[in-house]
C-alpha atoms as a PDB file:
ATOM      1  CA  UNK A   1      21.243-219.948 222.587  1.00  0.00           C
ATOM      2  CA  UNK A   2      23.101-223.405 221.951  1.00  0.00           C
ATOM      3  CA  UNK A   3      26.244-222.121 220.607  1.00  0.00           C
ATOM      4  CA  UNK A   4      29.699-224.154 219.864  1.00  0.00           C
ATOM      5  CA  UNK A   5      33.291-222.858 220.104  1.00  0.00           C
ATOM      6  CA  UNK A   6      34.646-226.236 219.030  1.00  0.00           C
ATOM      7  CA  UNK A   7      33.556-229.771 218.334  1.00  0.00           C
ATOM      8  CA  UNK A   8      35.069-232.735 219.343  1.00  0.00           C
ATOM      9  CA  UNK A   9      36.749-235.473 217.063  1.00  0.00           C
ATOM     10  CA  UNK A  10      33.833-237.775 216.011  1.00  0.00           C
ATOM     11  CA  UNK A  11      31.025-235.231 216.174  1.00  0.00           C
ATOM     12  CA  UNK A  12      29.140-234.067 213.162  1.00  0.00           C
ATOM     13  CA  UNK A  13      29.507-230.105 212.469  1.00  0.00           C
ATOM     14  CA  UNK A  14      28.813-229.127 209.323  1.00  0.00           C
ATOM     15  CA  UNK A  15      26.436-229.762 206.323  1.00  0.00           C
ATOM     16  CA  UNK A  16      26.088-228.284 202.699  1.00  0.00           C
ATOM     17  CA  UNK A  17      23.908-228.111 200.237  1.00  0.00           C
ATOM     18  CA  UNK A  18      24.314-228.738 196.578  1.00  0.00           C
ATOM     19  CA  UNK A  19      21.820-228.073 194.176  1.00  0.00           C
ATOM     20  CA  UNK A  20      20.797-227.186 190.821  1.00  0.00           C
ATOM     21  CA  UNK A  21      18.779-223.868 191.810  1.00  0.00           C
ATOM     22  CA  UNK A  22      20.945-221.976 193.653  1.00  0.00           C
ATOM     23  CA  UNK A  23      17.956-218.841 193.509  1.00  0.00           C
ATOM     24  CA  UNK A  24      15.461-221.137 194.476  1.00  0.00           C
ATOM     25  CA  UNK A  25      16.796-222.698 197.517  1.00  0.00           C
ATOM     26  CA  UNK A  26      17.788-219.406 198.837  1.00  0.00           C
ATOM     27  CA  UNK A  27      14.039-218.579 198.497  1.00  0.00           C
ATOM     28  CA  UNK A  28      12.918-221.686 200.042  1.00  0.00           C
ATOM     29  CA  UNK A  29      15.338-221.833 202.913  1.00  0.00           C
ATOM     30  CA  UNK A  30      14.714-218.214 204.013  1.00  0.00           C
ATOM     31  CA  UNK A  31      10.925-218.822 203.918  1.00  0.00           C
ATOM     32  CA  UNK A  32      10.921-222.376 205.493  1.00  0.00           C
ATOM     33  CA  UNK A  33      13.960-221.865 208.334  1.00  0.00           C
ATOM     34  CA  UNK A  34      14.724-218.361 208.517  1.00  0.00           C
ATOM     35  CA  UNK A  35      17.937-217.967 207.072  1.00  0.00           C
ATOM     36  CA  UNK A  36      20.089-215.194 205.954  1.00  0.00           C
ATOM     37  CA  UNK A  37      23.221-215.092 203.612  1.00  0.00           C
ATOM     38  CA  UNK A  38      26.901-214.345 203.139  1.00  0.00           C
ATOM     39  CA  UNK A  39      28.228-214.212 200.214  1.00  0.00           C
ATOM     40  CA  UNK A  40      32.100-213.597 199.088  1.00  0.00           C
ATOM     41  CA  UNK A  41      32.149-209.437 198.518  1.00  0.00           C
ATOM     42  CA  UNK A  42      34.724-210.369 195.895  1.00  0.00           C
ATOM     43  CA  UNK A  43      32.820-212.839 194.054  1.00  0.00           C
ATOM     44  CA  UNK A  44      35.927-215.159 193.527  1.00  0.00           C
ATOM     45  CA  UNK A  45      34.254-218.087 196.041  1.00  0.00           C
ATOM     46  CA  UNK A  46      30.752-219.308 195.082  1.00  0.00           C
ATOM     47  CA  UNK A  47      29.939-220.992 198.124  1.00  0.00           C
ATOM     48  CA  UNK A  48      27.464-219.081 200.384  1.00  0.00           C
ATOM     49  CA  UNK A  49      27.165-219.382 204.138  1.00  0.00           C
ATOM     50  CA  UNK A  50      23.410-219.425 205.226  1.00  0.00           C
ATOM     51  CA  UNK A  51      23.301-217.895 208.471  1.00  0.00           C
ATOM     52  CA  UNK A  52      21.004-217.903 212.203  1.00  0.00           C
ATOM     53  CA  UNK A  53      20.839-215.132 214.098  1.00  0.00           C
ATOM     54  CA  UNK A  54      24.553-213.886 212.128  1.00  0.00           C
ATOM     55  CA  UNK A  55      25.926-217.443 213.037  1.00  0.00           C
ATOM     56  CA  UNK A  56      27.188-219.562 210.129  1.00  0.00           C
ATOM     57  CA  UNK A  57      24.097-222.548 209.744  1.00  0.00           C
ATOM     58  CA  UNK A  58      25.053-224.383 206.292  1.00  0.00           C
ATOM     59  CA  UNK A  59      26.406-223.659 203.001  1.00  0.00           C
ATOM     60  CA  UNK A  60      24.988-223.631 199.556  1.00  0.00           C
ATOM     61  CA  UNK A  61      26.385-224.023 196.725  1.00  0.00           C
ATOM     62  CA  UNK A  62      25.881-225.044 192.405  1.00  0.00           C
ATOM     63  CA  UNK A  63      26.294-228.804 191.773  1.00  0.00           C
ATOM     64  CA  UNK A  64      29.645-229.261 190.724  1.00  0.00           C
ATOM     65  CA  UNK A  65      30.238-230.187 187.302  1.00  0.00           C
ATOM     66  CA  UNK A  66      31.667-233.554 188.002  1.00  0.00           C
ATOM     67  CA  UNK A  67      28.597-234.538 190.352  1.00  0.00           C
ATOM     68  CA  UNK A  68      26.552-233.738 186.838  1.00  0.00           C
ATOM     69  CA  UNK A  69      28.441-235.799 185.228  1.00  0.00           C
ATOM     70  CA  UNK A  70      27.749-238.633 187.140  1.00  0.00           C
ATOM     71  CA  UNK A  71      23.707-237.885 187.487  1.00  0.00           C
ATOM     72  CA  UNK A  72      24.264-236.814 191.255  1.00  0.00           C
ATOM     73  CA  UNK A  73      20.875-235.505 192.405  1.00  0.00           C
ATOM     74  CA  UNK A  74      20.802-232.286 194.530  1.00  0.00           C
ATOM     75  CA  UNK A  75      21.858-233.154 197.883  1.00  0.00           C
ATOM     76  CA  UNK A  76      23.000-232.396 201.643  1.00  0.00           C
ATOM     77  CA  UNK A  77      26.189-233.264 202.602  1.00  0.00           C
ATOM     78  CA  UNK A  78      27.301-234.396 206.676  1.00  0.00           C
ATOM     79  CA  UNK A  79      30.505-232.995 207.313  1.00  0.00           C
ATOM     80  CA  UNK A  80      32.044-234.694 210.525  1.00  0.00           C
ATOM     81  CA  UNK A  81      35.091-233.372 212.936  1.00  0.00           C
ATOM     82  CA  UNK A  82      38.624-235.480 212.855  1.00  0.00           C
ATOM     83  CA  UNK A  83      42.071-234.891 213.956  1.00  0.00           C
ATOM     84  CA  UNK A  84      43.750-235.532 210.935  1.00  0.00           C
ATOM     85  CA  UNK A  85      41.959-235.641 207.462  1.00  0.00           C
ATOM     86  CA  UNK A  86      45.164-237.293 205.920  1.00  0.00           C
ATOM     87  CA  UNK A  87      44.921-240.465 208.482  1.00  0.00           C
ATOM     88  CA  UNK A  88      40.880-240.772 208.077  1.00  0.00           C
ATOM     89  CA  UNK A  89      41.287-240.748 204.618  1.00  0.00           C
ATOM     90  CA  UNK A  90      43.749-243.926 204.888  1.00  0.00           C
ATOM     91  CA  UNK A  91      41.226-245.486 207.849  1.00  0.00           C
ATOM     92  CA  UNK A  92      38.563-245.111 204.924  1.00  0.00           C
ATOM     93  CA  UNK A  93      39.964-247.020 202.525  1.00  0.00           C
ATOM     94  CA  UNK A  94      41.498-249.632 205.549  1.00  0.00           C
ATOM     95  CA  UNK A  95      37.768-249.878 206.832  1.00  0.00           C
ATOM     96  CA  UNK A  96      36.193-251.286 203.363  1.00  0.00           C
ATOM     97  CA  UNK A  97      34.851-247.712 202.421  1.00  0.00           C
ATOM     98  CA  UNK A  98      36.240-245.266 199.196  1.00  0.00           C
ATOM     99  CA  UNK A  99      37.699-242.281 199.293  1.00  0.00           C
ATOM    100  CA  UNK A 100      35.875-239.886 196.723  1.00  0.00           C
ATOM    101  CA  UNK A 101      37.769-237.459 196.475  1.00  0.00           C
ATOM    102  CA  UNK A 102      41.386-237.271 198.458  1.00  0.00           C
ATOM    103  CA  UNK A 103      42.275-235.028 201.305  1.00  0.00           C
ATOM    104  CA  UNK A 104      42.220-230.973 200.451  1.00  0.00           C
ATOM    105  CA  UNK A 105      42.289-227.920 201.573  1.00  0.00           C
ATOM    106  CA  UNK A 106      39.577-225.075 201.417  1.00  0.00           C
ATOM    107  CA  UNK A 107      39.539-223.232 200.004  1.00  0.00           C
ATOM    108  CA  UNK A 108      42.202-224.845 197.503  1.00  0.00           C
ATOM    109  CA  UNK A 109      45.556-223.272 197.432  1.00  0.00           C
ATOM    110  CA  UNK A 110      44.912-220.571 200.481  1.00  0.00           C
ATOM    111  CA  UNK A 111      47.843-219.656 202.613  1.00  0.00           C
ATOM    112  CA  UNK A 112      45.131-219.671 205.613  1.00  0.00           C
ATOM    113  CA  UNK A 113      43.136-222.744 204.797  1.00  0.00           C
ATOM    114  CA  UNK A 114      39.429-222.577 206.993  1.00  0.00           C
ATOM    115  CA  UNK A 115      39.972-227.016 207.128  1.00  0.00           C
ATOM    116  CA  UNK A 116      41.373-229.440 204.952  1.00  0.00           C
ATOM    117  CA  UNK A 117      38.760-232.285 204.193  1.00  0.00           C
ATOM    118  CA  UNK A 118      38.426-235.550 202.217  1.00  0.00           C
ATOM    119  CA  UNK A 119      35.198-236.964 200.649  1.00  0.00           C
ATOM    120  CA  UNK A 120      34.517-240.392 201.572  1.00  0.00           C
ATOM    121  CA  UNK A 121      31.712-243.223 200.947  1.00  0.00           C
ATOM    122  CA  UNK A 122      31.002-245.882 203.886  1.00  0.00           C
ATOM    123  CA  UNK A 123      31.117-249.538 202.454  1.00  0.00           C
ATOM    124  CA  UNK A 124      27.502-249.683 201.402  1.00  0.00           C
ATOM    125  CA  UNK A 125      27.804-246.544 199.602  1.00  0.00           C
ATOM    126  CA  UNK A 126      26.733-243.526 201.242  1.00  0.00           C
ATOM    127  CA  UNK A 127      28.919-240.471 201.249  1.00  0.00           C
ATOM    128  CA  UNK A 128      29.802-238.233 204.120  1.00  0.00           C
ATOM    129  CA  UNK A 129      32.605-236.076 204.651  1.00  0.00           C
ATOM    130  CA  UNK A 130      35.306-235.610 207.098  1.00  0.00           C
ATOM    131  CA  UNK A 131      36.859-231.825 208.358  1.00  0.00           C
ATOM    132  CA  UNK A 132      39.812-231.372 210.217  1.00  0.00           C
ATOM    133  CA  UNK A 133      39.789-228.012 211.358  1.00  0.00           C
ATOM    134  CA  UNK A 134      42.369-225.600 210.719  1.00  0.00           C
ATOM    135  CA  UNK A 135      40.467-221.648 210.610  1.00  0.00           C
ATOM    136  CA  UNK A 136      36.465-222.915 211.151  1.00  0.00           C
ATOM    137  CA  UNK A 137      34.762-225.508 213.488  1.00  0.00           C
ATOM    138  CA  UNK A 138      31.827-225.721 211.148  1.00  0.00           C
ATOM    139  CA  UNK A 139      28.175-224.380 212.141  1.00  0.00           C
ATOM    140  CA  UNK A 140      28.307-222.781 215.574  1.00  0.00           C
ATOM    141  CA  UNK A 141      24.921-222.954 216.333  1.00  0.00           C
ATOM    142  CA  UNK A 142      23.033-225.940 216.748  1.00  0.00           C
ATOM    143  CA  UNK A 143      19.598-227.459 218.214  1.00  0.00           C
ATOM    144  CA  UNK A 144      17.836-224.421 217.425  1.00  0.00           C
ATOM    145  CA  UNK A 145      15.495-222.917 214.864  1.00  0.00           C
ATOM    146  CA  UNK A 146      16.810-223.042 211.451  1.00  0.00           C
ATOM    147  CA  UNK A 147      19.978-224.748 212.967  1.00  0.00           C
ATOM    148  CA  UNK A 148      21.089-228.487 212.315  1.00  0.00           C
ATOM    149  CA  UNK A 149      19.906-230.961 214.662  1.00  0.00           C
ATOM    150  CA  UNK A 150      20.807-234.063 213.841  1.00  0.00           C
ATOM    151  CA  UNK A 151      22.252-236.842 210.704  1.00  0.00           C
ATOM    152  CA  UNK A 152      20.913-240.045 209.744  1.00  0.00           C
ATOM    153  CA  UNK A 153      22.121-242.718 207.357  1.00  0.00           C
ATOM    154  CA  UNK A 154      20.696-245.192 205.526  1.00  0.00           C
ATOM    155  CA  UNK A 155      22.168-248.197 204.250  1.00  0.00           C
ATOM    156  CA  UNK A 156      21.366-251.809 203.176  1.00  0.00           C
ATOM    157  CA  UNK A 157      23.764-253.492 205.215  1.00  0.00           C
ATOM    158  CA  UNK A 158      22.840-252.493 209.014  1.00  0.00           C
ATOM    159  CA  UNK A 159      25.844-254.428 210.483  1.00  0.00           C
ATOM    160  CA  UNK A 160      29.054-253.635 207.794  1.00  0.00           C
ATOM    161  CA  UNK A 161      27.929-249.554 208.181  1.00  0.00           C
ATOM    162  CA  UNK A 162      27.618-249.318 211.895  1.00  0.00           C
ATOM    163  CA  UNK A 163      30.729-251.366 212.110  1.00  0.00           C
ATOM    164  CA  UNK A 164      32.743-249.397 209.919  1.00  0.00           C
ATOM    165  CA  UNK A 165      31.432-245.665 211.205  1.00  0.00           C
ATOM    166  CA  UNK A 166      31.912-247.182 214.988  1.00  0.00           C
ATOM    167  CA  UNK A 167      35.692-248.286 214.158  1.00  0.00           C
ATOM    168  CA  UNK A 168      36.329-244.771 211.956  1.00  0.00           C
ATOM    169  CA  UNK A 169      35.116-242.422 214.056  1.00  0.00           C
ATOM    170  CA  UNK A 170      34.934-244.620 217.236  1.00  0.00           C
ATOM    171  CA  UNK A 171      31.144-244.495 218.046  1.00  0.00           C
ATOM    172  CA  UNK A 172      29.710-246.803 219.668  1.00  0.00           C
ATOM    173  CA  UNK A 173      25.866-248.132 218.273  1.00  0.00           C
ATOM    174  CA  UNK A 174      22.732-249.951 220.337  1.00  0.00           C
ATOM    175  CA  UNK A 175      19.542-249.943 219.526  1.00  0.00           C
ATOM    176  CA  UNK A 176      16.710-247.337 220.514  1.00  0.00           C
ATOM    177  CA  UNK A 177      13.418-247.804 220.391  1.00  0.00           C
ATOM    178  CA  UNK A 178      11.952-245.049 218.460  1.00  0.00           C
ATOM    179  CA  UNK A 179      14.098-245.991 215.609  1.00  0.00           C
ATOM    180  CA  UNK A 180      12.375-249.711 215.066  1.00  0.00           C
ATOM    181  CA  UNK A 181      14.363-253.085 214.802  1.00  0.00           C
ATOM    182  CA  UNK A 182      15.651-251.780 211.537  1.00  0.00           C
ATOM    183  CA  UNK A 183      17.473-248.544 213.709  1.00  0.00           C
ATOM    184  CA  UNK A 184      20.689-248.100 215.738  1.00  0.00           C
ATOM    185  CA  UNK A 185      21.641-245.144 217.798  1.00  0.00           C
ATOM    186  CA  UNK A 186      24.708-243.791 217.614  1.00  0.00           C
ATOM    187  CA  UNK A 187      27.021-242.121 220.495  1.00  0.00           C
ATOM    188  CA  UNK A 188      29.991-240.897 221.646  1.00  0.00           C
ATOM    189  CA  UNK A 189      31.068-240.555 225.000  1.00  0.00           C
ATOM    190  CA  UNK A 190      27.704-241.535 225.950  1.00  0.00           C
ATOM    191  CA  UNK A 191      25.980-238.940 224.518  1.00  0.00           C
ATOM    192  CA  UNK A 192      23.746-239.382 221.637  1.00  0.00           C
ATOM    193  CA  UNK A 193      24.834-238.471 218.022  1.00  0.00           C
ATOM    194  CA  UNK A 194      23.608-239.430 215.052  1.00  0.00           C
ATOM    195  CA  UNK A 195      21.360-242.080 213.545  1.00  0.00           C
ATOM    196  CA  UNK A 196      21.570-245.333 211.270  1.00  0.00           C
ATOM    197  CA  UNK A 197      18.542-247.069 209.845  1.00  0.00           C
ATOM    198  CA  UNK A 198      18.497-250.165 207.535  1.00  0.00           C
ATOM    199  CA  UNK A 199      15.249-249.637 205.739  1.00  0.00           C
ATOM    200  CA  UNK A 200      16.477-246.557 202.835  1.00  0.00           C
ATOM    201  CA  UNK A 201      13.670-245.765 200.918  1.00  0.00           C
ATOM    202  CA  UNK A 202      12.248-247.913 198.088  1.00  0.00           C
ATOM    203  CA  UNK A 203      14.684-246.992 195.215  1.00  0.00           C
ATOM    204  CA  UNK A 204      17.225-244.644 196.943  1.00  0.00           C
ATOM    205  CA  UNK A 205      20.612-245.817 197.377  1.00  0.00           C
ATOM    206  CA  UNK A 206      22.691-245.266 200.734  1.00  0.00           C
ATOM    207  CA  UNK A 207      22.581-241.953 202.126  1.00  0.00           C
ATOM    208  CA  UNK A 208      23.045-239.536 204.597  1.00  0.00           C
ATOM    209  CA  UNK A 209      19.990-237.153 205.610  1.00  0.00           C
ATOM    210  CA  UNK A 210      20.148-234.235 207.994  1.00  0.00           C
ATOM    211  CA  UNK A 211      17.805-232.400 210.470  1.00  0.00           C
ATOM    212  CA  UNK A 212      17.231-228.623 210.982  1.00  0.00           C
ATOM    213  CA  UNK A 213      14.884-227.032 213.738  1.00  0.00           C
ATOM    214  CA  UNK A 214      12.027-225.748 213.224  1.00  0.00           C
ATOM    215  CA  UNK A 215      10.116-223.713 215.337  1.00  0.00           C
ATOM    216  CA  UNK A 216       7.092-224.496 214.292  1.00  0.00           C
ATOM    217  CA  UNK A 217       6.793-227.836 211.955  1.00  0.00           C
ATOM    218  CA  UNK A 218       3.561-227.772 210.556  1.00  0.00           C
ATOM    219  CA  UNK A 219       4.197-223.653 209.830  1.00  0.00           C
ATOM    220  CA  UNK A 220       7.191-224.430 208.357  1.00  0.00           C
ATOM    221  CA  UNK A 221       5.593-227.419 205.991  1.00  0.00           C
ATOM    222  CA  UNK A 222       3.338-224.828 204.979  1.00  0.00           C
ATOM    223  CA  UNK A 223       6.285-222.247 203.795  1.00  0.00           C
ATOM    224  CA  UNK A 224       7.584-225.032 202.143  1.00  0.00           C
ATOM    225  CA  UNK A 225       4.716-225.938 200.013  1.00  0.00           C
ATOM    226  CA  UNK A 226       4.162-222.201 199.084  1.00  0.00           C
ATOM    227  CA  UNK A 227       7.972-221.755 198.397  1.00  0.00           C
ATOM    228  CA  UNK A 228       8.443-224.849 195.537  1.00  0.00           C
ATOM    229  CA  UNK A 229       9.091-227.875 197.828  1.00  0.00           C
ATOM    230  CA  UNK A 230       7.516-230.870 198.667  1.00  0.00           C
ATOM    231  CA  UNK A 231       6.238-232.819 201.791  1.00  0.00           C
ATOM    232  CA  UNK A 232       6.851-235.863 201.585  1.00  0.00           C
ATOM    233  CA  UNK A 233       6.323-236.933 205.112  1.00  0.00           C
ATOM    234  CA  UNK A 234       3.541-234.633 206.866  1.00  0.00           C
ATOM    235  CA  UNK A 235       3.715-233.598 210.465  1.00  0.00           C
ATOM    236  CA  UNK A 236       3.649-236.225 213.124  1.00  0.00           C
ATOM    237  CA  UNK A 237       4.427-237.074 216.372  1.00  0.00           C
ATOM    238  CA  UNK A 238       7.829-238.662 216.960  1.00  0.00           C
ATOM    239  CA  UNK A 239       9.267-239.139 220.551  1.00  0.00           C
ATOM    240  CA  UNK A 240      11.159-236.083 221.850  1.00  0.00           C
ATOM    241  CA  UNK A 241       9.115-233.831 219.406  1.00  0.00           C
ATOM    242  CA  UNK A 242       7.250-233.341 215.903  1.00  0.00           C
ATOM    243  CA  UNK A 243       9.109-234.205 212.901  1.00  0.00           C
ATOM    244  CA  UNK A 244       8.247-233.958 208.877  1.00  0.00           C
ATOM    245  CA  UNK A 245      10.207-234.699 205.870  1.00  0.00           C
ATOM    246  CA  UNK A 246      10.372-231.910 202.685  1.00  0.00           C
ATOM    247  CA  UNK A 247      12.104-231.936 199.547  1.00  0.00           C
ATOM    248  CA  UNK A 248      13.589-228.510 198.689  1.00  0.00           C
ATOM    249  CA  UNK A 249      12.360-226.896 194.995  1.00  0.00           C
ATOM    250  CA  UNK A 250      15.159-229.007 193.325  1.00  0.00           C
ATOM    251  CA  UNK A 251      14.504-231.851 195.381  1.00  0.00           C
ATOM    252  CA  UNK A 252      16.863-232.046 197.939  1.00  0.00           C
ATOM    253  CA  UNK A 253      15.142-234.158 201.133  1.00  0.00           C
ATOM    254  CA  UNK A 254      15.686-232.831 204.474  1.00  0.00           C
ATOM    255  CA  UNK A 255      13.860-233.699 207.868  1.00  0.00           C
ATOM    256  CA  UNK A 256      12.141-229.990 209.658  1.00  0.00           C
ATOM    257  CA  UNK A 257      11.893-230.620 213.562  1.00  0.00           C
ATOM    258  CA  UNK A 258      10.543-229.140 216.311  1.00  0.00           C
ATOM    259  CA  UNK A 259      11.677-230.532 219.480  1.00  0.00           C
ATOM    260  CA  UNK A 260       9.907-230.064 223.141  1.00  0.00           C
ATOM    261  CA  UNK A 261      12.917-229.340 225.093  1.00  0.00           C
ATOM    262  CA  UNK A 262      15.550-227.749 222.865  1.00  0.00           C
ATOM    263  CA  UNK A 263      18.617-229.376 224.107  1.00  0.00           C
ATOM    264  CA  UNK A 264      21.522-227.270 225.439  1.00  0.00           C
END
């Protein structure tokens, strides 16, 4: 089983949901990728770990009030591993990007914080966010059914984005050929890790989208349709595996993949 202990600076290890049907996406999740979940025995923290196999995947969690305010569809989140949240926060703004929200702890005002984190936007507009890790790496399971697999952006500026994720979080990009002339590759240390493409679909703004493994796509298409969601991209063929694109119940867009070697 592909389990972490750790992940280094630069690599993406967590992702979140938030959504407007918090009842319905724990329907369709457990139907479409398996998962189970934990919530707080106390009830004081909302935010629910979604679990594989008892190892945290994701989290869910209600749309915040503010991200109402401001017409903020439901949405994953890429959370990605730094040293120091308080530095990346200043790189950020340095870089061209905005910081959304400034560096924090979480949970807010714990003796024992699990990270402290800061919400950021790349210059073209897409938001990600950056964990420092002070009581949890993130998911520690990954490349696996029901597990993350991989981020992509999108963005309408190819060149400012890549150049401003490769100086933050020092990746390096080059282009692949599966991802088109409109794609770039993105690795660290050599080793791939996530995605950029400048083609967003027609009407959606900069973004980041994430991956989870499925073991069996076109099943798990099937759950989804049945559950409340949406496929939006059907079942195809896409070099190291099959890949489709869903939209959850409340219309959160996620890629399902089944790969042919399930990476280590």
């Amino acid at each position: 089983m592909p389990l972490r202990d750790s992940h280094a600076p630069g690599t993406p290890s967590w992702v979140d949901l938030v959504t407007s049907d918090i009842a319905g996406a724990f329907d369709f999740y457990r139907a479409v990728l398996g998962w189970e979940y934990e919530r707080d025995p106390t009830g004081e923290i909302s935010y629910v770990m979604a679990t594989v196999d008892g190892h945290p995947a994701a989290g869910v969690m209600a749309l915040p009030t503010e991200m109402i305010d401001q017409n903020v569809p439901p949405c994953w989140n890429v959370y990605i591993t730094v040293d120091d949240t308080d530095a990346t926060a200043q790189r950020i703004a340095d870089l061209g990007g905005a910081v959304m929200r400034p560096p924090f702890d979480v949970p807010e005002g714990s003796a024992d914080p699990a990270g402290r984190m800061v919400i950021g936007a790349d210059p073209t507009g897409a938001v990600f966010c950056a964990w420092q890790t002070l009581g949890a790496i993130g998911t520690d399971i990954v490349n696996a059914p029901g597990a993350f697999t991989w981020a992509e952006t999108f963005t309408t500026d190819l060149d400012a984005a890549s150049a401003f994720y490769c100086e933050l979080f020092g990746w390096e990009a080059s282009s692949w050929d599966e991802l088109g002339p409109s794609g770039r590759m993105f690795t660290l240390g050599g080793e791939p890790i996530a995605s950029i493409s400048g083609e967003p679909p027609p009407g959606v703004p900069p973004h980041w989208k994430v991956s989870f493994g499925a073991a069996d796509v076109d099943a798990a298409c099937d759950a989804a349709t049945a559950n409340g969601g949406t496929v939006l991209m059907p079942p195809n063929d896409w070099g190291p595996g099959r890949v489709a694109t869903v939209a959850d119940p409340a219309g959160a867009v996620l890629d399902l993949v089944t790969l042919s070697d399930w990476p280590a």
